[in-house]
C-alpha atoms as a PDB file:
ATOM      1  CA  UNK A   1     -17.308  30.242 -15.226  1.00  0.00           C
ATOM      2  CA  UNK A   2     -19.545  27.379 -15.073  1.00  0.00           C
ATOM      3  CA  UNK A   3     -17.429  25.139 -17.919  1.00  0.00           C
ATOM      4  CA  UNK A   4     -14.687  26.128 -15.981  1.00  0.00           C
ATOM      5  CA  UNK A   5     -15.820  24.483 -12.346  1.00  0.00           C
ATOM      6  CA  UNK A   6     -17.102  21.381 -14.103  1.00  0.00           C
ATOM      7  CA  UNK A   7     -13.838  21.133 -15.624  1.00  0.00           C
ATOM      8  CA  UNK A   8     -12.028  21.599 -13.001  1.00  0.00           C
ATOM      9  CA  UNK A   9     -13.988  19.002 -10.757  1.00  0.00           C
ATOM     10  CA  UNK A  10     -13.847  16.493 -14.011  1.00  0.00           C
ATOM     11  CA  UNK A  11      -9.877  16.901 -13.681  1.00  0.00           C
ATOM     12  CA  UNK A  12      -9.751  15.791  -9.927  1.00  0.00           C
ATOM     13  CA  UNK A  13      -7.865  12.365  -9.691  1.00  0.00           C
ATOM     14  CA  UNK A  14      -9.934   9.330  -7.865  1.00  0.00           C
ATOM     15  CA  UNK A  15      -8.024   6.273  -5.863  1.00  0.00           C
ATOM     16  CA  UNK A  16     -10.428   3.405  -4.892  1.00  0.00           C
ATOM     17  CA  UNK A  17      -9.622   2.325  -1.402  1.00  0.00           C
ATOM     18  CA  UNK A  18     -10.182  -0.944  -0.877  1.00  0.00           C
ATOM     19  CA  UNK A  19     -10.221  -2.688   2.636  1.00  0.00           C
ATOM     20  CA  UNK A  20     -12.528  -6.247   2.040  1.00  0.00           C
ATOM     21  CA  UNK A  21     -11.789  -9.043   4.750  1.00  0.00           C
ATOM     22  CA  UNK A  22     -11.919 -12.637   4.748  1.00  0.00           C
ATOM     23  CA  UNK A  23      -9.312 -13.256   7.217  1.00  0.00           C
ATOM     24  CA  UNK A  24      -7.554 -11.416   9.999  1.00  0.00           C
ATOM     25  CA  UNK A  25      -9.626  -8.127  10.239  1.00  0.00           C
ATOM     26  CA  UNK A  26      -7.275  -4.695  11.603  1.00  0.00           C
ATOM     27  CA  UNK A  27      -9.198  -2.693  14.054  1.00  0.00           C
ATOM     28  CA  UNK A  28      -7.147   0.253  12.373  1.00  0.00           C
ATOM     29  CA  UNK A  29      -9.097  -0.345   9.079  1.00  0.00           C
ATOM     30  CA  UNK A  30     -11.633   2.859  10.034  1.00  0.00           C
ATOM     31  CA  UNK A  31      -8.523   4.948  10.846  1.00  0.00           C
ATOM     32  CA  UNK A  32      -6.549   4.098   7.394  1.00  0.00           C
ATOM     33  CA  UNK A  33     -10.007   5.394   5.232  1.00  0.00           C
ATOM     34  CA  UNK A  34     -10.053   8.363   7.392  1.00  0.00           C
ATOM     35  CA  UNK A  35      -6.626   9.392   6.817  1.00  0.00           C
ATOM     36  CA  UNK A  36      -7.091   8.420   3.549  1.00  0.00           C
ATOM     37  CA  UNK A  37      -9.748  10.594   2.996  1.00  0.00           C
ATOM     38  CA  UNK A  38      -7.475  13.355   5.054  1.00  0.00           C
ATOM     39  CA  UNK A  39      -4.991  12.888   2.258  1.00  0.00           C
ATOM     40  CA  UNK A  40      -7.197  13.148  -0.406  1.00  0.00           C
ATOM     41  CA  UNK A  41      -8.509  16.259   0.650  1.00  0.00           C
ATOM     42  CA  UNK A  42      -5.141  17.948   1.643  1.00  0.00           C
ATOM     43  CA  UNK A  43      -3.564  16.826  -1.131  1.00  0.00           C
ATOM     44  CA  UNK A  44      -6.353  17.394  -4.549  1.00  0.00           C
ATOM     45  CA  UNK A  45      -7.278  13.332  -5.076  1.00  0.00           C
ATOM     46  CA  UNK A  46     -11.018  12.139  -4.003  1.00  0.00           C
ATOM     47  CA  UNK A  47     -11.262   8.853  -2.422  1.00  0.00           C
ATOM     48  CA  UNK A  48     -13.780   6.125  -2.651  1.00  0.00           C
ATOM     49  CA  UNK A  49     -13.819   3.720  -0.479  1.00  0.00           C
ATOM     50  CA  UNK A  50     -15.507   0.270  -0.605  1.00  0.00           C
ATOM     51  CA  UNK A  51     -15.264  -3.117   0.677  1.00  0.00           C
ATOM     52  CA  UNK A  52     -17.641  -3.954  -2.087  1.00  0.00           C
ATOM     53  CA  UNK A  53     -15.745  -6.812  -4.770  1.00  0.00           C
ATOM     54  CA  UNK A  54     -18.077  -5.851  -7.015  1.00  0.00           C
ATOM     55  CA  UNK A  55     -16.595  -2.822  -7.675  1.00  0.00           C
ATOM     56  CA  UNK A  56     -13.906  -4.594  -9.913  1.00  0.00           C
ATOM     57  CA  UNK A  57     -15.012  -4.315 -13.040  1.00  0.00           C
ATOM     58  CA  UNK A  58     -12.925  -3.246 -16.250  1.00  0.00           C
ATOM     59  CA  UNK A  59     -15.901  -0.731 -17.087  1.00  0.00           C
ATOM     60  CA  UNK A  60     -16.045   0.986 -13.381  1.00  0.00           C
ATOM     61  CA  UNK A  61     -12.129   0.517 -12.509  1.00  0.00           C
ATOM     62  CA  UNK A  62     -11.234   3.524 -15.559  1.00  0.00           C
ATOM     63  CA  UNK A  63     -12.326   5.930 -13.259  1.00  0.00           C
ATOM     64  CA  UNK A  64      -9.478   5.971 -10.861  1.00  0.00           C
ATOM     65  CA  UNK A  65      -5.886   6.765 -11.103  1.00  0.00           C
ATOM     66  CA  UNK A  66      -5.408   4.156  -8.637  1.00  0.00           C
ATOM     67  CA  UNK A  67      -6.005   1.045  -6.151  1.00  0.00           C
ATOM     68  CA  UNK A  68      -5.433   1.137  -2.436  1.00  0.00           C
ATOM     69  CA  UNK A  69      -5.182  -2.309  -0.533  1.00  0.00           C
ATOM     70  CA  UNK A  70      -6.132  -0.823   3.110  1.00  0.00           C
ATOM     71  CA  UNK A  71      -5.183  -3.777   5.231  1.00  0.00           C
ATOM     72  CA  UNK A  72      -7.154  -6.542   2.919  1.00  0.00           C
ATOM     73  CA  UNK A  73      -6.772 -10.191   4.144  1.00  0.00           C
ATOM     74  CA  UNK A  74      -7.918 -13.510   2.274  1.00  0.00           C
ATOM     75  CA  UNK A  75      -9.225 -14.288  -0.580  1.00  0.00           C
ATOM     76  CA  UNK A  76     -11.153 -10.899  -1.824  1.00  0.00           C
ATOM     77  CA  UNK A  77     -11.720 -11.125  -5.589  1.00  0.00           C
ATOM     78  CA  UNK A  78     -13.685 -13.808  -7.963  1.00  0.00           C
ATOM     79  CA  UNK A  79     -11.659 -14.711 -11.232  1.00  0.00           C
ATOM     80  CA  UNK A  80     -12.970 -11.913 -13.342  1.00  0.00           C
ATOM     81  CA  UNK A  81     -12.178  -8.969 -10.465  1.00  0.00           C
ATOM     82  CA  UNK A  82      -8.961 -10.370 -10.515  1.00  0.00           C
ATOM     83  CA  UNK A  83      -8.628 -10.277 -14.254  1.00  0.00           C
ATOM     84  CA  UNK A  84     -10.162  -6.752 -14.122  1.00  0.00           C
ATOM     85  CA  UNK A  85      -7.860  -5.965 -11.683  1.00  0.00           C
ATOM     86  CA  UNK A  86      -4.836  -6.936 -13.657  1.00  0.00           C
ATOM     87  CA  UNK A  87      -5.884  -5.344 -16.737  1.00  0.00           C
ATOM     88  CA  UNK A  88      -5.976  -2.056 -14.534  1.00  0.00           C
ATOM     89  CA  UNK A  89      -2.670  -1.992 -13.364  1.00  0.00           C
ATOM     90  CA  UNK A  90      -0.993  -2.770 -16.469  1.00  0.00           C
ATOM     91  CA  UNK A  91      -2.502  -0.614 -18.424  1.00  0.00           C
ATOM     92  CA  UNK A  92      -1.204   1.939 -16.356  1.00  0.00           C
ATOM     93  CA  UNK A  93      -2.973   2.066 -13.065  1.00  0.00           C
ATOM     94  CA  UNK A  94      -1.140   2.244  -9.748  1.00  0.00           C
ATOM     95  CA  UNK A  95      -1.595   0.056  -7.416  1.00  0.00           C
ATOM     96  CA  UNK A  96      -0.679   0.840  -3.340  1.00  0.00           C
ATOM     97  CA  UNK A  97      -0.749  -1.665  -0.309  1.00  0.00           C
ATOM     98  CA  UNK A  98      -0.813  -1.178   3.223  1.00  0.00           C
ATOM     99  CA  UNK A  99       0.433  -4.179   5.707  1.00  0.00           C
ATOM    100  CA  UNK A 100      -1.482  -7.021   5.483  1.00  0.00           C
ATOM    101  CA  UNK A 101      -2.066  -6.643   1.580  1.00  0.00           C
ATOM    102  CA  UNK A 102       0.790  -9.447   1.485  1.00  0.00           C
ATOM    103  CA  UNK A 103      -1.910 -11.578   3.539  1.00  0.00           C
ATOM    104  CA  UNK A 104      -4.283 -11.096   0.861  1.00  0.00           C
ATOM    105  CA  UNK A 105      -4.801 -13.849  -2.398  1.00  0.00           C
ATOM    106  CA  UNK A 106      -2.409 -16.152  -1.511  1.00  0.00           C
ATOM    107  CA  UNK A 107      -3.303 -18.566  -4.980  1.00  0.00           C
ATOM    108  CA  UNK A 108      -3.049 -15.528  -7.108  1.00  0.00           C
ATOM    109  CA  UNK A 109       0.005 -16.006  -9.037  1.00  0.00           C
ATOM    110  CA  UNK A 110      -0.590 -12.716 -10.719  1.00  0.00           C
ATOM    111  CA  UNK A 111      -0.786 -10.667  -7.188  1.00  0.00           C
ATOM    112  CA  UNK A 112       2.196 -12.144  -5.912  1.00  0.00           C
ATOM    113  CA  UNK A 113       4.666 -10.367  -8.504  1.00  0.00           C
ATOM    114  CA  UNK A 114       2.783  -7.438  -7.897  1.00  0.00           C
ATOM    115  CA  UNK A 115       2.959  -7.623  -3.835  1.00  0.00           C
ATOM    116  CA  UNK A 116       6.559  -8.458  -4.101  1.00  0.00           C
ATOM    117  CA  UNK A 117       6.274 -10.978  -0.520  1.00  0.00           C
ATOM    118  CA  UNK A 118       3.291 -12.891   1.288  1.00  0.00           C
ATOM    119  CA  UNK A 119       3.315 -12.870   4.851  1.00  0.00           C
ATOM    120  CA  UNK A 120       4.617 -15.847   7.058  1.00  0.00           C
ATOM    121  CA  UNK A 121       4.690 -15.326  10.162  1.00  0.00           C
ATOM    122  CA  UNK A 122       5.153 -11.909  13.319  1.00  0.00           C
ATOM    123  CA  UNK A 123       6.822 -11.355  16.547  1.00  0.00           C
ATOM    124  CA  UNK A 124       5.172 -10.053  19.790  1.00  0.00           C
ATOM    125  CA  UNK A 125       3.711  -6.790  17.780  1.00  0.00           C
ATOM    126  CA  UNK A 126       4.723  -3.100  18.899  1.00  0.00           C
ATOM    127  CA  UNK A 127       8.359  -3.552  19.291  1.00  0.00           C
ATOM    128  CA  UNK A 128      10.283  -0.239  17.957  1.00  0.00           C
ATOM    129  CA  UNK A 129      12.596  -1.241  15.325  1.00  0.00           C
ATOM    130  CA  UNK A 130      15.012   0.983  14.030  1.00  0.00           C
ATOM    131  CA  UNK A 131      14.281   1.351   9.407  1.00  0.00           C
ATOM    132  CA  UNK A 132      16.717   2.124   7.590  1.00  0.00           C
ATOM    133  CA  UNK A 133      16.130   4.208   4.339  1.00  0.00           C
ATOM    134  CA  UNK A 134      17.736   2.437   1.222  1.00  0.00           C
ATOM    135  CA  UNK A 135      16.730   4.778  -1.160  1.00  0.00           C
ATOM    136  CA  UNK A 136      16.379   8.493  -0.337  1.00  0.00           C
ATOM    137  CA  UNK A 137      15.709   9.934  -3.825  1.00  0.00           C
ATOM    138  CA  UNK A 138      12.663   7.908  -4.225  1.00  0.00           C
ATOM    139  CA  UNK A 139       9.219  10.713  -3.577  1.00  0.00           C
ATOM    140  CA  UNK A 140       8.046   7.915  -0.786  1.00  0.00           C
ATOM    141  CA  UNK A 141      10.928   8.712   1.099  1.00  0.00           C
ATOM    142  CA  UNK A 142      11.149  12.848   0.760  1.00  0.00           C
ATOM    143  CA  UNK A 143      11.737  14.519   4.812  1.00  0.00           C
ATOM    144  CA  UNK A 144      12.725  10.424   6.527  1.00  0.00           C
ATOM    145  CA  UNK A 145      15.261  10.236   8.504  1.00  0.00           C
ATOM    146  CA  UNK A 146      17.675   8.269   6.889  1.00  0.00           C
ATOM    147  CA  UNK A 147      17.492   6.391  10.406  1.00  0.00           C
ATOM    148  CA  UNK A 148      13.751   5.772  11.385  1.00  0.00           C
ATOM    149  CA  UNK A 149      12.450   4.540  14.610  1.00  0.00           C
ATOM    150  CA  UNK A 150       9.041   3.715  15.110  1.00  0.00           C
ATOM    151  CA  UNK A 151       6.798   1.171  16.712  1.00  0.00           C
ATOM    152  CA  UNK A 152       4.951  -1.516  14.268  1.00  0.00           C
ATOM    153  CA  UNK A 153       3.875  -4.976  14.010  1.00  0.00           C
ATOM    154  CA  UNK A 154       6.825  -6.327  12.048  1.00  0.00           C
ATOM    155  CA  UNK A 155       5.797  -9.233   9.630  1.00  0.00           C
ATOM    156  CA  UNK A 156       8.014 -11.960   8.275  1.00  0.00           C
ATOM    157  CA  UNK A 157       8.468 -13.269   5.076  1.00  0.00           C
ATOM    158  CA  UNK A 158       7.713 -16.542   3.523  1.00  0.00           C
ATOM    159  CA  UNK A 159      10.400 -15.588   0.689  1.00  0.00           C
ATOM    160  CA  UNK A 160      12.791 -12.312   1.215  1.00  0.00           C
ATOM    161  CA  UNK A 161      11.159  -9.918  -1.947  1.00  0.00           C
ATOM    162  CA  UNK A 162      14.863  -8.205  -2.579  1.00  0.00           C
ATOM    163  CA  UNK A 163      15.497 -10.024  -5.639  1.00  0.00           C
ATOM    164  CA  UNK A 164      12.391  -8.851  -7.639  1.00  0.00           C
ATOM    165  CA  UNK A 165      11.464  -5.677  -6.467  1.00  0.00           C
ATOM    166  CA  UNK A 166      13.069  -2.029  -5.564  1.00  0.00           C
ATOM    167  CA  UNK A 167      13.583  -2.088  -1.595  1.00  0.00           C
ATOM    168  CA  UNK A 168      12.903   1.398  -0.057  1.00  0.00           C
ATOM    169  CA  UNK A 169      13.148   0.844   3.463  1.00  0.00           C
ATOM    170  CA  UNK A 170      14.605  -2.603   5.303  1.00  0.00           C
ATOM    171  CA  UNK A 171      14.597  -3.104   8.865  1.00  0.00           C
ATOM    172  CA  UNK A 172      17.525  -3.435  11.100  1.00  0.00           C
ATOM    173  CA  UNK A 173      17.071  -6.618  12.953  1.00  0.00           C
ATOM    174  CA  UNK A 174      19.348  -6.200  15.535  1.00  0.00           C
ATOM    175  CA  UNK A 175      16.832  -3.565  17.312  1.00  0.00           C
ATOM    176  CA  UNK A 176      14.259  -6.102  17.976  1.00  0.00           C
ATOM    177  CA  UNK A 177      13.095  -9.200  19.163  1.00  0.00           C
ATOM    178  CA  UNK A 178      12.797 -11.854  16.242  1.00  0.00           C
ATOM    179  CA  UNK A 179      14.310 -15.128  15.155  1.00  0.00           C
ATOM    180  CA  UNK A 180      16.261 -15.669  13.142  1.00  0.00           C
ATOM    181  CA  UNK A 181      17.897 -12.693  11.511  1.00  0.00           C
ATOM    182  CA  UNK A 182      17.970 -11.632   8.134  1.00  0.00           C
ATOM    183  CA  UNK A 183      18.051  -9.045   6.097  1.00  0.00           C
ATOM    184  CA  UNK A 184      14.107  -7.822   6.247  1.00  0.00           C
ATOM    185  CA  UNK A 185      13.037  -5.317   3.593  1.00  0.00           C
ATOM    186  CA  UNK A 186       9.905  -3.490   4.780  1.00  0.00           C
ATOM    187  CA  UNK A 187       9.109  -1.014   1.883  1.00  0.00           C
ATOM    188  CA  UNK A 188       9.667  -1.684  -1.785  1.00  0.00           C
ATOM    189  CA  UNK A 189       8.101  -0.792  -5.337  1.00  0.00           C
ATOM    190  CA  UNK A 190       8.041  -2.431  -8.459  1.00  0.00           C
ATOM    191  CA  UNK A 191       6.443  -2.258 -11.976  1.00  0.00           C
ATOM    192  CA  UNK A 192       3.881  -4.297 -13.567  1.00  0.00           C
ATOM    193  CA  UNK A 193       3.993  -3.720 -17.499  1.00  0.00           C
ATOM    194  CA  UNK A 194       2.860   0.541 -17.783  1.00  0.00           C
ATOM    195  CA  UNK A 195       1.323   0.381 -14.625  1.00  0.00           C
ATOM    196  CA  UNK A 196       3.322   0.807 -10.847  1.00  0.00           C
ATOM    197  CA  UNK A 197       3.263  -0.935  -6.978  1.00  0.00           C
ATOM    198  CA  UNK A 198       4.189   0.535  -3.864  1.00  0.00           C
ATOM    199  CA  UNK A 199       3.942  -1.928  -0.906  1.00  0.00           C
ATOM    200  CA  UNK A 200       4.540  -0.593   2.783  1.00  0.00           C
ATOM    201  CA  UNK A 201       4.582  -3.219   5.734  1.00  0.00           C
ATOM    202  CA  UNK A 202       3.764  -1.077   8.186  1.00  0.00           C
ATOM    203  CA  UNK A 203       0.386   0.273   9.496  1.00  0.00           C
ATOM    204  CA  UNK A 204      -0.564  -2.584  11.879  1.00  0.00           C
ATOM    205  CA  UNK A 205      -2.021   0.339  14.797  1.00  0.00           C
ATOM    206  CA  UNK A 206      -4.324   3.038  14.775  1.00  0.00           C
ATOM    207  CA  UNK A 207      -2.151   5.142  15.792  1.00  0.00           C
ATOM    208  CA  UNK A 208      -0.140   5.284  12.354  1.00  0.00           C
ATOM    209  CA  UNK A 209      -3.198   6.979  10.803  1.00  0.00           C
ATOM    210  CA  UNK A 210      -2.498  10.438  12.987  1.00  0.00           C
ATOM    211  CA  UNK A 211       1.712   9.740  12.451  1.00  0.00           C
ATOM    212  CA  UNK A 212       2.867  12.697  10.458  1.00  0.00           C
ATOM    213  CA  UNK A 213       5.765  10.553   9.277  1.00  0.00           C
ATOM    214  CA  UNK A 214       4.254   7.888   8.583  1.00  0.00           C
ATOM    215  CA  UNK A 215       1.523   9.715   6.534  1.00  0.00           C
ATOM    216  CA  UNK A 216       4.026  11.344   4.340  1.00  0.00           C
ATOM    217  CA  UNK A 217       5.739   8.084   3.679  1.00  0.00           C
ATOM    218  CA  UNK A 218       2.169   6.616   2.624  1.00  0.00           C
ATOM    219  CA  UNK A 219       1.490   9.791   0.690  1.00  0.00           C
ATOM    220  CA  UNK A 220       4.605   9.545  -1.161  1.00  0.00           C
ATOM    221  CA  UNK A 221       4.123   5.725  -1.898  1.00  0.00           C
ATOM    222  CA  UNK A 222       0.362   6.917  -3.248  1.00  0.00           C
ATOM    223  CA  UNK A 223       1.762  10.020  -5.639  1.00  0.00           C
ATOM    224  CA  UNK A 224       4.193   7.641  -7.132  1.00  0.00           C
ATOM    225  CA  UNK A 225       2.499   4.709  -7.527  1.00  0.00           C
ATOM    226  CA  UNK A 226      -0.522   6.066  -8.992  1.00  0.00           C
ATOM    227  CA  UNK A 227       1.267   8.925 -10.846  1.00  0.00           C
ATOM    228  CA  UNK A 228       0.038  12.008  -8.863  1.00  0.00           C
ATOM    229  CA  UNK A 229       1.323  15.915  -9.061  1.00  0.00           C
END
């Protein structure tokens, strides 16, 4: 009975969540961990969460299924994290980012294939924008509306990402206030060697963390990514 708990507790899958500033810092950060944490519990993942850089390592990072970007901004990793990092996600690791992980490592040629887009610029935030689902097979998208409306802070893009990754959910431009328009993907995935992305722009508010939609889009986007039953 005994072998049988620790095994059981040994299989358990871990995600580091990691949420390190050195920009623009989200009041929403403690509300992403906690639902997070919500998921992890609901759902038979643990989660550790850090804003510790430290953590990167190639040693400590083969403990976990998976890396969350919870709203990073700036420059968050020395040269070796990064290359840590790297060696992670292509070696099968998943890798998962929430909003303003595209305003995170700008000079990191590496992190920009796997991000897919770097943020430029944002209208007057809140506006509810009408999402359109581009690909409703994909396990990020299982029970949304093909149609979505919902309320976000809408970034722009220094270059559109539609050429180099898979778009999952673009954003009809028409329904909002922003100049000029174009087409605006706002959910995509892509592959880096064995390992996968999932990127999601939104997430901006606290009050995405207690969305039931939104948390099943972001729960879908973490199973996938980081290879999850």
């Amino acid at each position: 009975m005994l072998l049988a708990a620790l095994l059981t507790t040994a299989a358990v899958p871990k995600l580091l969540v990691f949420s390190k500033t050195t920009g623009f810092r989200h009041d929403s950060i403690p509300n992403a961990v906690a639902a997070l944490r919500n998921l992890g519990t609901a759902n038979k993942f643990e989660i550790d969460a850090t804003e510790d850089s430290s953590v990167f390592t190639k040693e400590n990072l083969k403990q976990y299924k998976g890396i969350i970007f919870a709203m990073t901004t700036g420059d968050v990793l020395n040269n070796d994290q990064q290359n840590a990092m790297q060696q992670f996600v292509e070696s099968g690791g998943g890798w998962v980012g929430i909003h303003s992980a595209s305003d995170t490592e700008y000079d990191w040629p590496w992190y920009a294939e796997l991000v897919g887009a770097y943020f430029k610029s944002h209208p007057p935030g809140g506006q509810t924008v009408k999402l359109t689902v581009e690909d409703p097979q994909h396990p990020s998208m299982k029970g949304i509306p093909k149609e979505w409306s919902r309320a976000d802070e809408w970034y722009n893009w220094r270059e559109n990402p539609r050429s180099k990754v898979h778009v999952l959910i673009s954003a009809d431009e028409s329904t909002y206030k922003t100049t000029p328009p174009e087409d605006h993907p706002i959910t995509w995935c892509n592959n880096a060697k064995k390992g996968r992305a999932w990127y999601t722009e939104m997430g901006h508010f606290k009050e995405a963390y207690s969305e039931p939609l939104y948390l099943q889009h972001l729960l879908g986007g973490i199973k996938w990514a980081c290879k999850l039953k």
